[in-house]
PDB file of N, CA and C in Angstrom:
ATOM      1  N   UNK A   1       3.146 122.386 125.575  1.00  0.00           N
ATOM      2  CA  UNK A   1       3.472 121.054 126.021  1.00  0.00           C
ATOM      3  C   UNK A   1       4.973 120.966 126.293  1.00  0.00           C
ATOM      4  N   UNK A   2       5.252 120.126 127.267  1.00  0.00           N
ATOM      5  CA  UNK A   2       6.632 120.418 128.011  1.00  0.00           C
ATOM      6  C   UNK A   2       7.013 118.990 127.924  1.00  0.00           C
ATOM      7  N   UNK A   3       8.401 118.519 126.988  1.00  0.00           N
ATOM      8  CA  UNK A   3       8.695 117.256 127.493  1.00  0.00           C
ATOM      9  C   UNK A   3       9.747 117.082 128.069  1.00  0.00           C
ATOM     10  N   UNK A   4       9.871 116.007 128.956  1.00  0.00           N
ATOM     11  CA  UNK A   4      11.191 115.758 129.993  1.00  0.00           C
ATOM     12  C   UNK A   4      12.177 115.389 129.217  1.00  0.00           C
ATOM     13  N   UNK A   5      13.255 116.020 129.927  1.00  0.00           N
ATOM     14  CA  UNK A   5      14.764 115.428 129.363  1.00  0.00           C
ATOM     15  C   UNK A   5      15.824 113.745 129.786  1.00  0.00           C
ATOM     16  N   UNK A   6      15.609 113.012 128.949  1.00  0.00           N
ATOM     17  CA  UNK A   6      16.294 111.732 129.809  1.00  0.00           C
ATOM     18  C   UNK A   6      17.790 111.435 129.181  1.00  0.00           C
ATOM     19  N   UNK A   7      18.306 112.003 130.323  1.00  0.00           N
ATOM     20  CA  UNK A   7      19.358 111.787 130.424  1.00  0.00           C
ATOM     21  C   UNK A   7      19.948 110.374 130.695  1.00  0.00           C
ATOM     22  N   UNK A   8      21.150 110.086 130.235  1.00  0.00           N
ATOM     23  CA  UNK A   8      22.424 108.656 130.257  1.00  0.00           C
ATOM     24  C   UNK A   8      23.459 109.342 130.082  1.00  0.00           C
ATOM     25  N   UNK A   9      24.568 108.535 130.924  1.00  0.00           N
ATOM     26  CA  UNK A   9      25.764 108.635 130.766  1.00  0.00           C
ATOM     27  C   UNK A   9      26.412 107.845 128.951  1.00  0.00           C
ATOM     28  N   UNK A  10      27.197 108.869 128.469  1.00  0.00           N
ATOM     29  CA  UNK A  10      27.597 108.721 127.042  1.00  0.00           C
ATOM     30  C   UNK A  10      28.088 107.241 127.441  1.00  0.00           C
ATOM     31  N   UNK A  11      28.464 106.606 126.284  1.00  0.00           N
ATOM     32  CA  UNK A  11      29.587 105.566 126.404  1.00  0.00           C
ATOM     33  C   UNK A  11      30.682 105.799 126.170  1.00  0.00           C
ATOM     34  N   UNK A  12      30.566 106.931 125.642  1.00  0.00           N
ATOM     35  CA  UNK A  12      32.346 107.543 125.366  1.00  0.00           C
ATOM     36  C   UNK A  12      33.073 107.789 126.692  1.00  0.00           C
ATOM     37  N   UNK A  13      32.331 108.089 127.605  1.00  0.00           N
ATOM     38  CA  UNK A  13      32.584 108.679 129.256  1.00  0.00           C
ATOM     39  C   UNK A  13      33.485 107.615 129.706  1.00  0.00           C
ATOM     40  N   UNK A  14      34.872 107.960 129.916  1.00  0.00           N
ATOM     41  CA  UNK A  14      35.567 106.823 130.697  1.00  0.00           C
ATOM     42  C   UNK A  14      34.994 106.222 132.419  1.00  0.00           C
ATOM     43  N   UNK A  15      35.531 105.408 133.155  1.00  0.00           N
ATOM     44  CA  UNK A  15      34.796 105.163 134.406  1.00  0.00           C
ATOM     45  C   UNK A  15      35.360 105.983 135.542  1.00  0.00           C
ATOM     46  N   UNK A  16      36.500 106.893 135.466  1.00  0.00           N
ATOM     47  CA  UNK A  16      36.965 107.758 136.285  1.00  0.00           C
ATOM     48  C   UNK A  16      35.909 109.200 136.209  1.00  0.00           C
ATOM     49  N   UNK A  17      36.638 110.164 136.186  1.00  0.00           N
ATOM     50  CA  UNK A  17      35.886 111.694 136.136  1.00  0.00           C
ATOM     51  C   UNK A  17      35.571 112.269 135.137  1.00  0.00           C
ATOM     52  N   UNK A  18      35.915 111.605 133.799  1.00  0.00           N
ATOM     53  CA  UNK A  18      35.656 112.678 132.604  1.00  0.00           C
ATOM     54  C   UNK A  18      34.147 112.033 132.109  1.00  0.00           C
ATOM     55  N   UNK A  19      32.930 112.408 132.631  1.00  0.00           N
ATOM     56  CA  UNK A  19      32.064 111.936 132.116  1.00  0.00           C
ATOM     57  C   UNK A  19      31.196 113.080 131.101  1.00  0.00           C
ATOM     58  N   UNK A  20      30.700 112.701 130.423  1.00  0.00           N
ATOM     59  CA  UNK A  20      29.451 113.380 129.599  1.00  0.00           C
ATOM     60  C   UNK A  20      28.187 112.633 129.800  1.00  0.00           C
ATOM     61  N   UNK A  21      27.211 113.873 129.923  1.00  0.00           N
ATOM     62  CA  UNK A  21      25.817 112.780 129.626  1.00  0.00           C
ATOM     63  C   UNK A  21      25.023 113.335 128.486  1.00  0.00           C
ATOM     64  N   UNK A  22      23.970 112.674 128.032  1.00  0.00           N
ATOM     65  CA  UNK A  22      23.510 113.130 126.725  1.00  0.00           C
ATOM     66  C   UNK A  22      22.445 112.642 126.872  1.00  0.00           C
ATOM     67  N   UNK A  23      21.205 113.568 126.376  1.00  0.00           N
ATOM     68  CA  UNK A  23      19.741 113.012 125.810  1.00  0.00           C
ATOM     69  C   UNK A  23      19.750 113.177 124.673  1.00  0.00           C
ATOM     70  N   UNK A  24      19.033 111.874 123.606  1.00  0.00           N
ATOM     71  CA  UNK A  24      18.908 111.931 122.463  1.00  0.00           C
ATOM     72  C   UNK A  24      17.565 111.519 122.210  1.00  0.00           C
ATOM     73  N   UNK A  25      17.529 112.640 121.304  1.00  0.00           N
ATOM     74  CA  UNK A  25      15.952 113.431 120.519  1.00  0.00           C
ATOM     75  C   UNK A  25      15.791 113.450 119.166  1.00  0.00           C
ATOM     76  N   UNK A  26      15.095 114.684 118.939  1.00  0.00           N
ATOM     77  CA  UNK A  26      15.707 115.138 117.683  1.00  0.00           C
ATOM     78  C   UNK A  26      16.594 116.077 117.624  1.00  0.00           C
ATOM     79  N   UNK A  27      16.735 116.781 119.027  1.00  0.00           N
ATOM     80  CA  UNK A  27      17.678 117.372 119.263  1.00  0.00           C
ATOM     81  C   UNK A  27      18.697 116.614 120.394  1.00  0.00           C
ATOM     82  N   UNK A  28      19.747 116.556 120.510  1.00  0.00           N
ATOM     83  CA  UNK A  28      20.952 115.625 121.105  1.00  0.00           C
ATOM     84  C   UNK A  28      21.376 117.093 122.213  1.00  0.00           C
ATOM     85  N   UNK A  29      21.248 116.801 123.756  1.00  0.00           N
ATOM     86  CA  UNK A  29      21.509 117.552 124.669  1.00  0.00           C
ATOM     87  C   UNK A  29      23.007 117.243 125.132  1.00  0.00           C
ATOM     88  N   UNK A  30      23.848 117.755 125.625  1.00  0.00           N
ATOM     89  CA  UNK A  30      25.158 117.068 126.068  1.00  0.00           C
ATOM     90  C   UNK A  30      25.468 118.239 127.025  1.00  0.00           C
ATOM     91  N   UNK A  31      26.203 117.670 128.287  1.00  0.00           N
ATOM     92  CA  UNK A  31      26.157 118.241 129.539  1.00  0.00           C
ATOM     93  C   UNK A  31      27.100 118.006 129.827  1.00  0.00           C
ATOM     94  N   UNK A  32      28.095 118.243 130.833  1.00  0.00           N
ATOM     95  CA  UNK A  32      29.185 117.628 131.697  1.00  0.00           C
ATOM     96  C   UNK A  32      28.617 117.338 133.292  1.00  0.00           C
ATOM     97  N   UNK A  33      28.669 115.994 133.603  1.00  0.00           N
ATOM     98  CA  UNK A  33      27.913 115.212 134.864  1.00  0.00           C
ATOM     99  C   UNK A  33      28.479 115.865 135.954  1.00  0.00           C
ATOM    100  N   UNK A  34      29.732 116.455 136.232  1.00  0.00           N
ATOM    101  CA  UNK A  34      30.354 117.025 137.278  1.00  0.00           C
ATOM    102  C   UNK A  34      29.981 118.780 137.283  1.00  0.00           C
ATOM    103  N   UNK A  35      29.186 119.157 136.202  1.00  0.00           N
ATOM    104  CA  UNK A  35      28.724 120.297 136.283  1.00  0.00           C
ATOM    105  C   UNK A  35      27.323 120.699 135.677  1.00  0.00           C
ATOM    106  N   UNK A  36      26.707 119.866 136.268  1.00  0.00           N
ATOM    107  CA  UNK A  36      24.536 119.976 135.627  1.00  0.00           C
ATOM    108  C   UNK A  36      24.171 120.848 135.432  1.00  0.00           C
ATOM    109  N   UNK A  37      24.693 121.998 136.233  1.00  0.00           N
ATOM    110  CA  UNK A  37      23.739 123.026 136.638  1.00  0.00           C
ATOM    111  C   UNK A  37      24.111 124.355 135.524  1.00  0.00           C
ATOM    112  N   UNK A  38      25.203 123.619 134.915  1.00  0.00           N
ATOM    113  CA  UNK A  38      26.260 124.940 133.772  1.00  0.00           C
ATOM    114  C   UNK A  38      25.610 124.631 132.488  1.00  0.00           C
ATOM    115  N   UNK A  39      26.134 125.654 131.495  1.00  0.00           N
ATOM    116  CA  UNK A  39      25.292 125.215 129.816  1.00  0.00           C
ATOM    117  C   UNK A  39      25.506 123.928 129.992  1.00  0.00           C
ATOM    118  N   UNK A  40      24.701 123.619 128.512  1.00  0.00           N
ATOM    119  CA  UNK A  40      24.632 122.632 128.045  1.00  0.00           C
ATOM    120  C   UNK A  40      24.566 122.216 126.506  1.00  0.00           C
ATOM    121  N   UNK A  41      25.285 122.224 125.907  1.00  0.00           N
ATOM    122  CA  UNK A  41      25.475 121.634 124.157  1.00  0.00           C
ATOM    123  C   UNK A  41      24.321 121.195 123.882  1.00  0.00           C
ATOM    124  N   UNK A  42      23.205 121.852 122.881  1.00  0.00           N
ATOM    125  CA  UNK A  42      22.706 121.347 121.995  1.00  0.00           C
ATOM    126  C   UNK A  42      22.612 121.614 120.251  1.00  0.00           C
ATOM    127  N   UNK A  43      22.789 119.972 119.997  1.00  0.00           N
ATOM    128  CA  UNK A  43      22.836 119.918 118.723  1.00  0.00           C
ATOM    129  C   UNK A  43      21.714 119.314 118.081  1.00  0.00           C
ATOM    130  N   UNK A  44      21.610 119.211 116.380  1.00  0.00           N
ATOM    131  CA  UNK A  44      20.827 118.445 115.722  1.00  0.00           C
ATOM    132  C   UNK A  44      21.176 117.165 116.089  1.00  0.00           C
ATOM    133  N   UNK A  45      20.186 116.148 116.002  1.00  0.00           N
ATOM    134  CA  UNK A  45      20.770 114.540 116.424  1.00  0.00           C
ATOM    135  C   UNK A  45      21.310 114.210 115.085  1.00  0.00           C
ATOM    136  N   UNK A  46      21.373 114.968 113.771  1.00  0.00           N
ATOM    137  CA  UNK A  46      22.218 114.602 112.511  1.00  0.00           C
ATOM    138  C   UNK A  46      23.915 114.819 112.683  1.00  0.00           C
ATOM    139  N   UNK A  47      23.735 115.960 113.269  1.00  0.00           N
ATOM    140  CA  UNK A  47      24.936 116.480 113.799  1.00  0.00           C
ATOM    141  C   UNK A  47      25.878 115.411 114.734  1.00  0.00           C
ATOM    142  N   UNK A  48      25.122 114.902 115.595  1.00  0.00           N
ATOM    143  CA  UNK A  48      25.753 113.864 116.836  1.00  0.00           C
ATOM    144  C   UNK A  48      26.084 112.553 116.200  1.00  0.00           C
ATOM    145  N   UNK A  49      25.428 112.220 115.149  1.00  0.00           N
ATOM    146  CA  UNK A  49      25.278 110.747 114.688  1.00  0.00           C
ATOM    147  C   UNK A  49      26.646 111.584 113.692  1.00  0.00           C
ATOM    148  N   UNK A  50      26.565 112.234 112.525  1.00  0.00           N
ATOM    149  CA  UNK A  50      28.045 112.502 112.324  1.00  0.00           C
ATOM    150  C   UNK A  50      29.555 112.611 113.035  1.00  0.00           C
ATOM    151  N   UNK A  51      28.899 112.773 114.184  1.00  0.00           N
ATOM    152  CA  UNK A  51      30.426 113.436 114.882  1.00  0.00           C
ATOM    153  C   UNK A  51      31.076 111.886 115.033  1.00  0.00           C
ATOM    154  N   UNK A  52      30.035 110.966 115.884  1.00  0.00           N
ATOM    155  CA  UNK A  52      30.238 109.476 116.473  1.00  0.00           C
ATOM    156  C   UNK A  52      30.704 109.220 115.273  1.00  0.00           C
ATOM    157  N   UNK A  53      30.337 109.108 114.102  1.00  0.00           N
ATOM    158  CA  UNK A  53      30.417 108.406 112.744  1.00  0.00           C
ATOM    159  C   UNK A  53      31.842 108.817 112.787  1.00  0.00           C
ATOM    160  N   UNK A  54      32.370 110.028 112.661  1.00  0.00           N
ATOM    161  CA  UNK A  54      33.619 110.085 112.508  1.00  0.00           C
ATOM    162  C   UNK A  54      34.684 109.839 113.553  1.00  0.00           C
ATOM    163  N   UNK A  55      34.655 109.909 115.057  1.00  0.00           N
ATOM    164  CA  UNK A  55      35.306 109.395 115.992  1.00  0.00           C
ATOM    165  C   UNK A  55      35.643 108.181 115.912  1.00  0.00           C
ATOM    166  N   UNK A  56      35.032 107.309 115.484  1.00  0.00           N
ATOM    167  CA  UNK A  56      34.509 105.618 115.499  1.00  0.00           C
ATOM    168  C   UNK A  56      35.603 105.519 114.621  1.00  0.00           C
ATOM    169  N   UNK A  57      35.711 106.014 113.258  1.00  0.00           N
ATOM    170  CA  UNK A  57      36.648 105.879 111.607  1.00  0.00           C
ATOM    171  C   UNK A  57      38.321 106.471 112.381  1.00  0.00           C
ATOM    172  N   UNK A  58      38.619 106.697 113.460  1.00  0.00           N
ATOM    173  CA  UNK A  58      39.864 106.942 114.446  1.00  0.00           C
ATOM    174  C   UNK A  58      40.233 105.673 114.865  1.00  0.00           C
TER     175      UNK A  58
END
């Protein structure tokens, strides 16, 4: 069984060129929007909800 990836633009992504996009799962996909077709970061979604948790405490 094959499930689709749904992608959004992060909110961290400013409105110029530095964007990220991300699907969140149980695994959290993260991409760069100006380059789809290159790797792509995946993490645990425990992992992602920590990272935000600590960016946010900045």
């Amino acid at each position: 069984m094959t499930s689709e990836i749904t992608w959004h633009k992060s909110s961290y992504s400013n409105a110029a060129e530095n964007c990220v996009e991300v699907a969140e799962g149980h695994t959290t996909h993260i991409r760069d929007t100006q380059n789809r077709a290159q790797a792509q970061l995946n993490i645990p979604s425990s992992e992602w909800t920590a990272l935000l948790s600590a960016l946010s405490k900045n």
